[in-house]
Protein backbone atom coordinates (compact mmCIF):
# COMPACT_ATOMS: atom_id res chain seq x y z
CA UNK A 1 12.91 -60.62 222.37
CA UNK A 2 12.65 -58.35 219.08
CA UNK A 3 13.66 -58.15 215.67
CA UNK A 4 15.84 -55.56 214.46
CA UNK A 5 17.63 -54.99 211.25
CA UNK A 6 21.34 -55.39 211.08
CA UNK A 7 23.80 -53.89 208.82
CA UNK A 8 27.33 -55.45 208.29
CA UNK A 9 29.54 -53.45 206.03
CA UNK A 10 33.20 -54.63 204.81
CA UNK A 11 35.71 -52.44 203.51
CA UNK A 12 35.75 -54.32 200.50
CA UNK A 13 32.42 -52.95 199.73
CA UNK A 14 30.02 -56.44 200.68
CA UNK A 15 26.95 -55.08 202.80
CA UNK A 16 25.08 -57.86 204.72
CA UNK A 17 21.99 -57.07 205.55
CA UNK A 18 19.79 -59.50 208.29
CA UNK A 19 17.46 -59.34 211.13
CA UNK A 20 18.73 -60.61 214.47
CA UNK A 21 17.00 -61.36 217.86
CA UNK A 22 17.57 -58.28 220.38
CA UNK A 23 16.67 -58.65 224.29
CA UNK A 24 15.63 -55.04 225.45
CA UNK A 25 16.37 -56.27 228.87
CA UNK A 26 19.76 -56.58 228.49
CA UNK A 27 20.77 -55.54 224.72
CA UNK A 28 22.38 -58.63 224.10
CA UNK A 29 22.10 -59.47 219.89
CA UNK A 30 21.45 -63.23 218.66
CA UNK A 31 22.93 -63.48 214.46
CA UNK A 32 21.26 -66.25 212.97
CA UNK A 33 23.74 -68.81 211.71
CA UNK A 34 23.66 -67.89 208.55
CA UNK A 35 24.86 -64.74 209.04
CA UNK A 36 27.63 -66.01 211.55
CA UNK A 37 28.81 -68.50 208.99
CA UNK A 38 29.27 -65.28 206.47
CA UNK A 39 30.87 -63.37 209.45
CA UNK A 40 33.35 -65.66 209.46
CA UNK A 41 34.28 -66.66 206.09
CA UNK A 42 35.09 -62.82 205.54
CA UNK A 43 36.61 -62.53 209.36
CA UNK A 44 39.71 -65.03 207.53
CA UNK A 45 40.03 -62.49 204.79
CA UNK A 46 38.73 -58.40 205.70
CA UNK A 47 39.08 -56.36 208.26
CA UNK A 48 36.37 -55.80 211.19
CA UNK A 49 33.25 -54.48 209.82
CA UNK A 50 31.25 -52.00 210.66
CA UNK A 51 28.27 -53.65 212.21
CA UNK A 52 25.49 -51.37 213.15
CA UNK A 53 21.93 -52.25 214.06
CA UNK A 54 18.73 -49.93 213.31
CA UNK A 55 15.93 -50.43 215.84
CA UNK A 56 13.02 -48.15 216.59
CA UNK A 57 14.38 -45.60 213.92
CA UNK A 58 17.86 -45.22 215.63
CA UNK A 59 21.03 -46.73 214.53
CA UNK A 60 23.24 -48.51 216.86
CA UNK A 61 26.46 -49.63 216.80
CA UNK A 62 26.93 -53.31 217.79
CA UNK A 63 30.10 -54.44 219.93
CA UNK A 64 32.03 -57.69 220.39
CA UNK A 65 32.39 -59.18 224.31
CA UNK A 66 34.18 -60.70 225.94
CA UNK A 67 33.42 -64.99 224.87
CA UNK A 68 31.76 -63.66 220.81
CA UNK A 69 28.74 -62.17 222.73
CA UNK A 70 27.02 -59.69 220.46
CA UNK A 71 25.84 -56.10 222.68
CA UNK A 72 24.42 -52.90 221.66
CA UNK A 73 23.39 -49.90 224.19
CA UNK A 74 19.82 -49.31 224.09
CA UNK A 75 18.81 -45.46 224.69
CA UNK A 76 16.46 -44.88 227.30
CA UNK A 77 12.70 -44.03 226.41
CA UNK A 78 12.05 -43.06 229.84
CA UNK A 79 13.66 -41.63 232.71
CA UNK A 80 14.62 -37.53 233.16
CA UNK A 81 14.73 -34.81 230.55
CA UNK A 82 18.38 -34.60 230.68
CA UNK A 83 18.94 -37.92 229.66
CA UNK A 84 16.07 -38.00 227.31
CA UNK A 85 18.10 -34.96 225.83
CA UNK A 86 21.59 -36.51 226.04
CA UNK A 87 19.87 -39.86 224.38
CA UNK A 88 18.95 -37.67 221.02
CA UNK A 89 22.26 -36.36 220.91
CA UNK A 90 24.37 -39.77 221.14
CA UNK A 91 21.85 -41.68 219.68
CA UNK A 92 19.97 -39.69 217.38
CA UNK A 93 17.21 -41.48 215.01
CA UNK A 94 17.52 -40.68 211.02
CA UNK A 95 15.06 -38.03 211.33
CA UNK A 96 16.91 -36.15 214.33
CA UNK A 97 19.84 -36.51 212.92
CA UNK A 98 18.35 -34.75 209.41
CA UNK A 99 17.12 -31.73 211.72
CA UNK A 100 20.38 -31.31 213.82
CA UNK A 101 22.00 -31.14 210.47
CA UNK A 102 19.84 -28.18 209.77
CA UNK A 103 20.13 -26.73 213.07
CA UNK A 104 23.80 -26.52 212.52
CA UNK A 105 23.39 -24.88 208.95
CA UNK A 106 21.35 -22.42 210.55
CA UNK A 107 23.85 -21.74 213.02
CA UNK A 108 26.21 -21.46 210.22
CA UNK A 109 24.72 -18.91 208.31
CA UNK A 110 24.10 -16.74 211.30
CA UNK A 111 28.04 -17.05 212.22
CA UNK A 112 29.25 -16.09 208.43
CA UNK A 113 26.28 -12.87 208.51
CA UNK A 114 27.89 -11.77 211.95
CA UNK A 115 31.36 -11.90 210.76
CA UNK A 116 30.02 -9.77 207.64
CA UNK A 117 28.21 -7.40 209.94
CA UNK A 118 31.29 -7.19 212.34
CA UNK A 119 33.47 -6.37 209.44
CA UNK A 120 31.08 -3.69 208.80
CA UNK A 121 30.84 -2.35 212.24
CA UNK A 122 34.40 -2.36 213.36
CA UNK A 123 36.27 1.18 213.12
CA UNK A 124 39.82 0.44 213.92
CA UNK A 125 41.27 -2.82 212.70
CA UNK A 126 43.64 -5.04 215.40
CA UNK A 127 44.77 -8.40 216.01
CA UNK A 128 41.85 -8.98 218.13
CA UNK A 129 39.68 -7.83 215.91
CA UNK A 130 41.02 -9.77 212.54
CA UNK A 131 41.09 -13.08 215.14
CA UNK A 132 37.23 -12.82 215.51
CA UNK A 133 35.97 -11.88 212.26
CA UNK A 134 38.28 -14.72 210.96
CA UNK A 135 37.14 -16.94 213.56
CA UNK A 136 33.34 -16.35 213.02
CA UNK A 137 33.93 -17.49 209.12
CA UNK A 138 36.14 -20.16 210.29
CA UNK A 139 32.81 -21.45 212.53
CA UNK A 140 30.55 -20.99 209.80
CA UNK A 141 32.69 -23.16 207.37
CA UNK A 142 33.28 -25.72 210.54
CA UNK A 143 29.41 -25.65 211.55
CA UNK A 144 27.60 -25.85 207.50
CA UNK A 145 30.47 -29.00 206.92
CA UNK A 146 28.98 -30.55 209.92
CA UNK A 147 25.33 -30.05 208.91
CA UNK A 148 25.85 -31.31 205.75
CA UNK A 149 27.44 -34.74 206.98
CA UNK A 150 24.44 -34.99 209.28
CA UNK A 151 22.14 -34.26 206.89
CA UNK A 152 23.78 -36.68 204.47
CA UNK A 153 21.22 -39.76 203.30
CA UNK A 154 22.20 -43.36 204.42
């Protein structure tokens, strides 16, 4: 068993903020009572919460079972590159998440300077060729929004 920080967040604007007991082995969460009591005084009145638990720099989102059983999904530490790869794109910690935002600003700005360069470079304007100089700013607008909500403090 572990602590880990929880976060419960209302649409009302209340933020509860606790440490619960996690089992690596099988991710199950234990609330203190306190915390459950508060749970459901506002379960009678809100809507579900976002409930999300931070532990070892990532944040996870908690789920409900089947009986009021408390679960998150644990990323692996171990195990093959691929998954080690898939884990800090699903689960990415604060700082990964900070540096995929800039990844994807990068990307952005290299999309809108290749539109402006294929602008320059095309000689005879078609549909095919409006379609993919509009479609490489179209990417770079998609790709910096993206960034920036990744990069985006908590």
């Amino acid at each position: 068993m572990k602590l880990a920080r929880v976060k419960v967040e209302y649409t009302c604007g209340l933020t509860l903020v606790d440490k619960v007991s996690l089992d690596v082995a099988t991710g199950t969460v234990s609330i203190p009572p306190r915390l459950a009591r508060l749970m459901s005084v506002m379960e009678a009145n809100e809507c579900s919460p976002a409930f999300t638990m931070e532990y070892e720099g990532y944040s996870l989102p908690v789920t409900v079972e089947s009986g009021g059983r408390y679960c998150v999904t644990l990323p692996s530490r171990n195990g093959p590159l691929a998954r080690q790869l898939w884990d800090s794109v699903t689960f990415p910690t604060k700082d990964q998440r900070q540096q995929n935002g800039r990844l994807l600003h990068t990307f952005s700005a290299a999309s809108v300077v290749g539109a402006f360069g294929y602008v320059h470079a095309v000689t005879r304007w078609d549909t095919l060729s409006v379609f993919t100089a509009v479609s490489l700013v179209v990417l770079g607008v998609l790709l910096w929004y993206v960034g920036f909500l990744h990069m985006k403090g908590e």
